[in-house]
Protein backbone atom coordinates (compact mmCIF):
# COMPACT_ATOMS: atom_id res chain seq x y z
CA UNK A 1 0.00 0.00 0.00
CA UNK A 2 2.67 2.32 0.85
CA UNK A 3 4.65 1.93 -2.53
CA UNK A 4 1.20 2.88 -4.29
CA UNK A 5 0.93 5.93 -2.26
CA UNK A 6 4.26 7.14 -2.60
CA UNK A 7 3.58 6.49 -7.04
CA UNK A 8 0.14 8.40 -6.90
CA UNK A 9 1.75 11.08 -5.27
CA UNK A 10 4.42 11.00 -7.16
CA UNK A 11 2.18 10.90 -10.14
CA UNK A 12 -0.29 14.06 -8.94
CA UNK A 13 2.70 15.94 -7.90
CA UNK A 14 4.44 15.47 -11.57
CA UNK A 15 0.48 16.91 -13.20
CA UNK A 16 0.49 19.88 -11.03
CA UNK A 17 4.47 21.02 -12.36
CA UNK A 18 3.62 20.73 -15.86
CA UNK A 19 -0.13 22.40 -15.41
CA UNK A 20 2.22 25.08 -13.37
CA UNK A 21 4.59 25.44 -15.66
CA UNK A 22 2.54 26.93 -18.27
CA UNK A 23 4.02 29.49 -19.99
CA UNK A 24 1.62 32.69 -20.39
CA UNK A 25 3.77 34.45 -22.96
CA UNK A 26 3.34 34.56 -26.63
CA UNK A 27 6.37 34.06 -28.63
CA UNK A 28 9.35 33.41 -25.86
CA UNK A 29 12.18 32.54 -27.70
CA UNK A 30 11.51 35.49 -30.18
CA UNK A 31 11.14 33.20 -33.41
CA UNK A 32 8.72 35.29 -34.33
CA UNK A 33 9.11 39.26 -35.13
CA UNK A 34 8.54 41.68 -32.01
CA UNK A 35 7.21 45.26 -32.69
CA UNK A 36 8.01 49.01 -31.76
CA UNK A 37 4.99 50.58 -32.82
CA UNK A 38 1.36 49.70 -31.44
CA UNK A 39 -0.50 48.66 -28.36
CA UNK A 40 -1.85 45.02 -29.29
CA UNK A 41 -1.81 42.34 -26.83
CA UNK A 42 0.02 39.04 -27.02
CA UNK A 43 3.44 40.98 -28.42
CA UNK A 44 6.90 41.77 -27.47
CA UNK A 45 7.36 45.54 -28.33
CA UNK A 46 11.01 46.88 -28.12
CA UNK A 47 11.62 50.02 -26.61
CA UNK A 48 15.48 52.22 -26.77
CA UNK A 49 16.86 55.46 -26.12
CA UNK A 50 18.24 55.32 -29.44
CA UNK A 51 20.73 56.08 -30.78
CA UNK A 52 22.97 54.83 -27.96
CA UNK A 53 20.27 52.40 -26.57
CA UNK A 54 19.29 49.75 -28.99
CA UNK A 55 16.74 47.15 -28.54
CA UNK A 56 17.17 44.31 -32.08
CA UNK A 57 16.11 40.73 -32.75
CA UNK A 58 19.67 38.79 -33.51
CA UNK A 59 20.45 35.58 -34.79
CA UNK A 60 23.91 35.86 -33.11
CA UNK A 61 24.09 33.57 -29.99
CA UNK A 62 20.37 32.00 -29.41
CA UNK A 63 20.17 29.92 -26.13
CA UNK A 64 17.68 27.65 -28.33
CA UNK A 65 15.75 28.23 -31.64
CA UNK A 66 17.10 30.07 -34.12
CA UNK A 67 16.74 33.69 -32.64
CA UNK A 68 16.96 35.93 -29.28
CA UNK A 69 16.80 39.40 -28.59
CA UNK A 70 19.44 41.81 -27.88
CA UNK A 71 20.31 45.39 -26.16
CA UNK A 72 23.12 47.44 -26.44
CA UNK A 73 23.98 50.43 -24.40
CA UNK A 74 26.53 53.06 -25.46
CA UNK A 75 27.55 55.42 -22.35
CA UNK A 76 25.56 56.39 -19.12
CA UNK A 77 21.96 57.15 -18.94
CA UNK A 78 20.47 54.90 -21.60
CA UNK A 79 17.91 51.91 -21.70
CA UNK A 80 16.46 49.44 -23.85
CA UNK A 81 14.30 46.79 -23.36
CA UNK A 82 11.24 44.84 -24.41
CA UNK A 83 7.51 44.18 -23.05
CA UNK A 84 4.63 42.34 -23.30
CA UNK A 85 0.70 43.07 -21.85
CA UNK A 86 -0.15 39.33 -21.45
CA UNK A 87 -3.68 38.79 -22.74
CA UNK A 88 -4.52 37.18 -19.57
CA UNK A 89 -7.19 38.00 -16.66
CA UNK A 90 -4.76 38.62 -13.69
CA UNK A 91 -6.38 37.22 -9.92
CA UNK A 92 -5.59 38.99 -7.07
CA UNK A 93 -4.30 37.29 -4.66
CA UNK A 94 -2.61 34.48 -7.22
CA UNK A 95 1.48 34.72 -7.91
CA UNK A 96 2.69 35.13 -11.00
CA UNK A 97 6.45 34.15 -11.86
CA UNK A 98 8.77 36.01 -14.88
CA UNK A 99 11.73 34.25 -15.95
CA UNK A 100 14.05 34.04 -18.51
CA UNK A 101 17.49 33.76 -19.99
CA UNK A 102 19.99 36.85 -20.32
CA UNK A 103 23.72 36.84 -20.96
CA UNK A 104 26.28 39.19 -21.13
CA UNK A 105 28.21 39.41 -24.11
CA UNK A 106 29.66 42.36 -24.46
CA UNK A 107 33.48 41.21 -23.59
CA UNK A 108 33.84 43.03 -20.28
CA UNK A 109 32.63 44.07 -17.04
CA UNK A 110 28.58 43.99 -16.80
CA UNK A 111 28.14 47.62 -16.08
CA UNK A 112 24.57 48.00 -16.12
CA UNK A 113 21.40 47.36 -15.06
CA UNK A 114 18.50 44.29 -15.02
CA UNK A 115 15.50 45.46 -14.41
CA UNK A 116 12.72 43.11 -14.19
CA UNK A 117 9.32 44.10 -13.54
CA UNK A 118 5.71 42.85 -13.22
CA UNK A 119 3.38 45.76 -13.81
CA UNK A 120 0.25 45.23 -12.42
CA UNK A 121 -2.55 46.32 -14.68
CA UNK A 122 -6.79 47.43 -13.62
CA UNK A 123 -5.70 49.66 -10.58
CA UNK A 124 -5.87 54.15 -10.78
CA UNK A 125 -2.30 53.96 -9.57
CA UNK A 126 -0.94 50.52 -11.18
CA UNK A 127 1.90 49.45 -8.36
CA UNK A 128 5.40 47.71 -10.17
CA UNK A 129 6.84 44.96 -8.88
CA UNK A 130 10.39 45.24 -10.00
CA UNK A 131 13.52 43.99 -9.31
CA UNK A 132 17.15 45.58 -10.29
CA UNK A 133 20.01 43.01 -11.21
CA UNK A 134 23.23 44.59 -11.14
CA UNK A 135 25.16 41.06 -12.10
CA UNK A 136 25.20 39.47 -14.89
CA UNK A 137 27.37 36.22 -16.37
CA UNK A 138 29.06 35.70 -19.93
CA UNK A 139 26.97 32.43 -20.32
CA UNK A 140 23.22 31.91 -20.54
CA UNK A 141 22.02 32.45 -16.79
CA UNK A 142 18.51 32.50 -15.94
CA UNK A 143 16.54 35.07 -13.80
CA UNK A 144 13.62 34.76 -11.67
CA UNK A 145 11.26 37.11 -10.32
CA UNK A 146 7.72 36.27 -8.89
CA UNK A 147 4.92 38.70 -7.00
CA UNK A 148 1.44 38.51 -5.93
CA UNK A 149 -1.19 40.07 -7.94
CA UNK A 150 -2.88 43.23 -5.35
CA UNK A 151 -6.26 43.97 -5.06
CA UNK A 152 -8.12 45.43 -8.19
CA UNK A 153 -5.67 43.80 -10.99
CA UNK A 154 -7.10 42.79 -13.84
CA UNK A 155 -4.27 42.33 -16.23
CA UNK A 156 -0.08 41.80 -16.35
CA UNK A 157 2.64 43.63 -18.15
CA UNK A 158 5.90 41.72 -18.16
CA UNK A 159 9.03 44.11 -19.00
CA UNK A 160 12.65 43.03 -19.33
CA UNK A 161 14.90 46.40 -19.76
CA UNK A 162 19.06 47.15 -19.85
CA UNK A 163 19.66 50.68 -18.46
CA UNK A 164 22.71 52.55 -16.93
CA UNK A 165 21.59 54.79 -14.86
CA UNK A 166 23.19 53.95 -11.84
CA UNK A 167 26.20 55.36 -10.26
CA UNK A 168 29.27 54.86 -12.38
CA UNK A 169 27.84 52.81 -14.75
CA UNK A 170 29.22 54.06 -18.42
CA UNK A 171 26.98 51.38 -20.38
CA UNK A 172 29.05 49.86 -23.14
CA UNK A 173 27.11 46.79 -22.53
CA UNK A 174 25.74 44.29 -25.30
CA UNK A 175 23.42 41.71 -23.64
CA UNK A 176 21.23 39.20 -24.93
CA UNK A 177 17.92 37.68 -24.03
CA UNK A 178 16.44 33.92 -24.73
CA UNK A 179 13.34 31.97 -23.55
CA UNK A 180 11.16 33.93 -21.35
CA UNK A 181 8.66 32.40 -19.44
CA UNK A 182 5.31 33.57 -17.23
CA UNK A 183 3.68 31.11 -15.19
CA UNK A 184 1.46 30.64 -12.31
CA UNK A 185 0.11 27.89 -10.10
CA UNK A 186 -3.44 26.95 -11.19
CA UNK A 187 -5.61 26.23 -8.18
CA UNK A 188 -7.92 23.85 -9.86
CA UNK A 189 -4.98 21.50 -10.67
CA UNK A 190 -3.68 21.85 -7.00
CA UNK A 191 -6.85 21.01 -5.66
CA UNK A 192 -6.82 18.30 -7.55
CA UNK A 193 -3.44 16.86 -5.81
CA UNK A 194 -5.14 17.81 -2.57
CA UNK A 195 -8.14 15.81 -3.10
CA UNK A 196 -6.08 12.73 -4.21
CA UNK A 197 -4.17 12.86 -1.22
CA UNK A 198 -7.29 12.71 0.65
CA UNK A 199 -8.74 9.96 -0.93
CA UNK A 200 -5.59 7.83 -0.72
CA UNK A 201 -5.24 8.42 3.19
CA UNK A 202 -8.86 7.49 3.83
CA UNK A 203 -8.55 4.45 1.32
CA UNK A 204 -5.56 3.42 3.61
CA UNK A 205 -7.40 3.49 6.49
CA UNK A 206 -10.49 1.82 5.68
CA UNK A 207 -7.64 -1.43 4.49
CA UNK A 208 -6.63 -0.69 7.96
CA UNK A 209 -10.09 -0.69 9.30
């Protein structure tokens, strides 16, 4: 009995990861073209202090697929970056994880700026959830950020942007971006587990009984 447990667990535990790991974004590894113009849903739209920010789809070093995106900064007090308003109807309350895949490869010293937000959308004052990186590796590494939805959120924009701005920081940076990911838990799945677990423990005891 025990060895049947532990599988169905096992087994409900391995449903609710892949349900979880849903990705909500459209195009993630950027095989398909991203936009600077226009306020559609379901699309990456590059933004750039051009000319010495620069946000460009590249075929120069993609983690997987045949594409990525890239930024370049030239000097202090630039940015570039992409976004996306996820056609999705946020839930308060529920927590939504952004990920991805950035690398520097510029040749020296990261001397920049990651920053990562989730922009909460439905709200008079929309609050960010954002997160500033100041490291970043010459290989593919992958970042994390996750935050509850508040009260009165109806939608999510994910943004992903390169900026010196900081203290000292002279830009000169090229960095690329792969494989993006947003995901949340969905409750119907883990109630699922929940109610499996249940029904296991009080088939177990009625063998018992």
């Amino acid at each position: 009995m025990r060895k049947i447990l532990l599988a169905t667990l096992a087994g409900l535990a391995l449903v609710t990861s892949q349900a979880a790991a849903q990705n909500l974004a459209e195009n993630p590894s950027f095989e398909s073209p991203t936009f600077d113009t226009g306020d559609a849903l379901d699309r990456w739209f590059r933004f750039q202090s051009a000319p010495s920010g620069t946000s460009f789809e590249s075929t120069i070093n993609p983690r997987t697929g045949s594409r990525h995106m890239a930024f370049e900064l030239i000097g202090g007090n630039q940015f570039a970056g992409v976004f996306q308003n996820l056609n999705i109807v946020a839930i308060p309350g529920e927590t939504y994880t952004f990920s991805g895949w950035a690398r520097n490869a510029s040749g020296a010293p990261f001397n920049a700026t990651q920053e990562i937000k989730l922009e909460w959308q439905g709200t008079p004052n929309p609050p960010q959830n954002r997160i500033d990186v100041l490291t970043l590796s010459d290989t593919y590494t992958q970042f994390t950020h996750s935050g509850v939805a508040p009260a009165g959120t109806t939608g999510l924009v994910v943004t992903y942007a390169l900026s010196s701005f900081g203290a000292g920081q002279t830009g000169n940076t090229l960095v690329f971006l792969d494989d993006v990911s947003v995901t949340v838990p969905e409750p119907a799945t883990l109630g699922l587990l929940g109610m499996g677990v249940l029904g296991i423990v009080g088939f177990a005891r009625r063998r018992r009984g």
